[in-house]
Protein backbone atom coordinates (compact mmCIF):
# COMPACT_ATOMS: atom_id res chain seq x y z
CA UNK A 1 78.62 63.55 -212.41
CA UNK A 2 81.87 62.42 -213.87
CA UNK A 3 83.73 59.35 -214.54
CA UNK A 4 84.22 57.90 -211.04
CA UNK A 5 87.99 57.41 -209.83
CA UNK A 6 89.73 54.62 -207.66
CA UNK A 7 92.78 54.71 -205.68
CA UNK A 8 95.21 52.09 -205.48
CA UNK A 9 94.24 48.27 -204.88
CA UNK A 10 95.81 47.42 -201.95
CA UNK A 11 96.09 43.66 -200.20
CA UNK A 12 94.40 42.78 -197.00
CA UNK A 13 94.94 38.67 -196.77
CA UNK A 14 96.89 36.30 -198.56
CA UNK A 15 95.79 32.56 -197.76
CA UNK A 16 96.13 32.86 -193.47
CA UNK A 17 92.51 33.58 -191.82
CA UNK A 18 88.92 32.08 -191.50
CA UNK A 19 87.44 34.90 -190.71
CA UNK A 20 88.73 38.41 -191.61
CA UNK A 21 87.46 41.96 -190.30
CA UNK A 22 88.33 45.85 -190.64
CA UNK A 23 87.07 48.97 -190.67
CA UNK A 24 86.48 50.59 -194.14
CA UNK A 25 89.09 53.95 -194.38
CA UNK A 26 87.09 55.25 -197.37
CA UNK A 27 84.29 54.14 -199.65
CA UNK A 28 85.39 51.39 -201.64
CA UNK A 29 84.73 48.00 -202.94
CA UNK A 30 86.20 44.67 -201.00
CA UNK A 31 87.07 41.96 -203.46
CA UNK A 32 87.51 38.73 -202.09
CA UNK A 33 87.98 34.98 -203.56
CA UNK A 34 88.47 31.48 -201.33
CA UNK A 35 89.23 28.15 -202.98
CA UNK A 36 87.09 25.34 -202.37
CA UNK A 37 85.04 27.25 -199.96
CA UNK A 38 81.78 28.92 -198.85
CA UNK A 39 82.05 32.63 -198.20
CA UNK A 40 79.90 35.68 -196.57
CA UNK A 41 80.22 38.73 -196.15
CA UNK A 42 78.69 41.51 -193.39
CA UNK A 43 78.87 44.77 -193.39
CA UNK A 44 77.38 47.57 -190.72
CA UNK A 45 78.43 49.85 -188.51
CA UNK A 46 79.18 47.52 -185.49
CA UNK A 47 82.39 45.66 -184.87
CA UNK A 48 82.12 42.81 -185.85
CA UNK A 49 79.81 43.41 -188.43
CA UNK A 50 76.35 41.73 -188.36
CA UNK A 51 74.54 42.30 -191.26
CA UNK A 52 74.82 39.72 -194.16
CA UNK A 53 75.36 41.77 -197.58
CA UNK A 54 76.97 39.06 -199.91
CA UNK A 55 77.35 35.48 -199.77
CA UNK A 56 78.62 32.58 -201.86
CA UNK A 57 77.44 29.63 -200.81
CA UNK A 58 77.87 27.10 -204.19
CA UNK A 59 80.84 25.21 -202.39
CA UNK A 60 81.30 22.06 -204.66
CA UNK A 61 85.42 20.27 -204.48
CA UNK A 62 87.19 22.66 -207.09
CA UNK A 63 84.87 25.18 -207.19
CA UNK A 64 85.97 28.84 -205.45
CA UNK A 65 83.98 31.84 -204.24
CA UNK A 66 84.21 34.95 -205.01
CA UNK A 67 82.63 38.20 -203.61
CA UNK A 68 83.15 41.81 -205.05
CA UNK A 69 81.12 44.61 -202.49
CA UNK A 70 80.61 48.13 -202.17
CA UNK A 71 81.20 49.04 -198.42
CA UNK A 72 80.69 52.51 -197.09
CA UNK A 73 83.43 54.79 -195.30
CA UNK A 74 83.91 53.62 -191.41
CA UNK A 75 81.68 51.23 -192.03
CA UNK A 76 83.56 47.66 -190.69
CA UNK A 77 83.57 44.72 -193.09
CA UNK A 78 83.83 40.75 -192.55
CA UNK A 79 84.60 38.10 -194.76
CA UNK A 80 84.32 34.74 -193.49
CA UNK A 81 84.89 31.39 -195.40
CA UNK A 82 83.72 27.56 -194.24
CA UNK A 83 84.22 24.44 -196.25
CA UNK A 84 87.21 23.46 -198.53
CA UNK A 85 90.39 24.45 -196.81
CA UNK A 86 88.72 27.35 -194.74
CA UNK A 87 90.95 29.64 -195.78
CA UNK A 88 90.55 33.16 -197.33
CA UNK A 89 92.74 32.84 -200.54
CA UNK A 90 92.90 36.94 -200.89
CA UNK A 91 91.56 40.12 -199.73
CA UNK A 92 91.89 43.07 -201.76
CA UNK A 93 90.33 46.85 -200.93
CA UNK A 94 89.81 49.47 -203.62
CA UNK A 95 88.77 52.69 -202.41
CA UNK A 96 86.79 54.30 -204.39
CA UNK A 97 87.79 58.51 -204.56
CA UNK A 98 90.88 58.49 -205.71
């Protein structure tokens, strides 16, 4: 094996949804942050997602979570927030390939 290469980081969500959910084009890593909130993330083969594979749960006023996953190809992906202003602050994918 090699050095491993990364295509371009591309934005999902900027500050709108609760609850956020696609289907992963490639492997890749999601990378997601929420202020003043509690946030998990699932990850399977189902839509929507059921299996719990990262969560943040240290929600204290000021505080913000922040979640950086490895999700397989066609696999679908959820990030959901609670707490704070509910909101998912961003969303980024970075597929992992080139």
């Amino acid at each position: 094996g090699g050095a491993g290469n990364f295509g371009n980081r591309v934005l999902l969500s900027n500050n709108t949804v609760q609850t956020f959910i696609q289907q992963a084009p490639s492997d890749g890593f999601v990378n997601a942050y929420a202020f003043d909130s509690n946030m998990w993330v699932y990850s399977d083969s189902n839509n929507p997602p059921t299996t719990l594979i990262a969560y943040d749960d240290l929600y204290h006023s000021g505080s913000s979570s922040n979640i950086t996953v490895a999700i397989k190809k066609w696999d679908y992906f959820k990030v959901y927030v609670t707490g704070g202003d509910s909101k998912i602050d961003k969303i980024y994918w970075m597929p992992a390939g080139g």
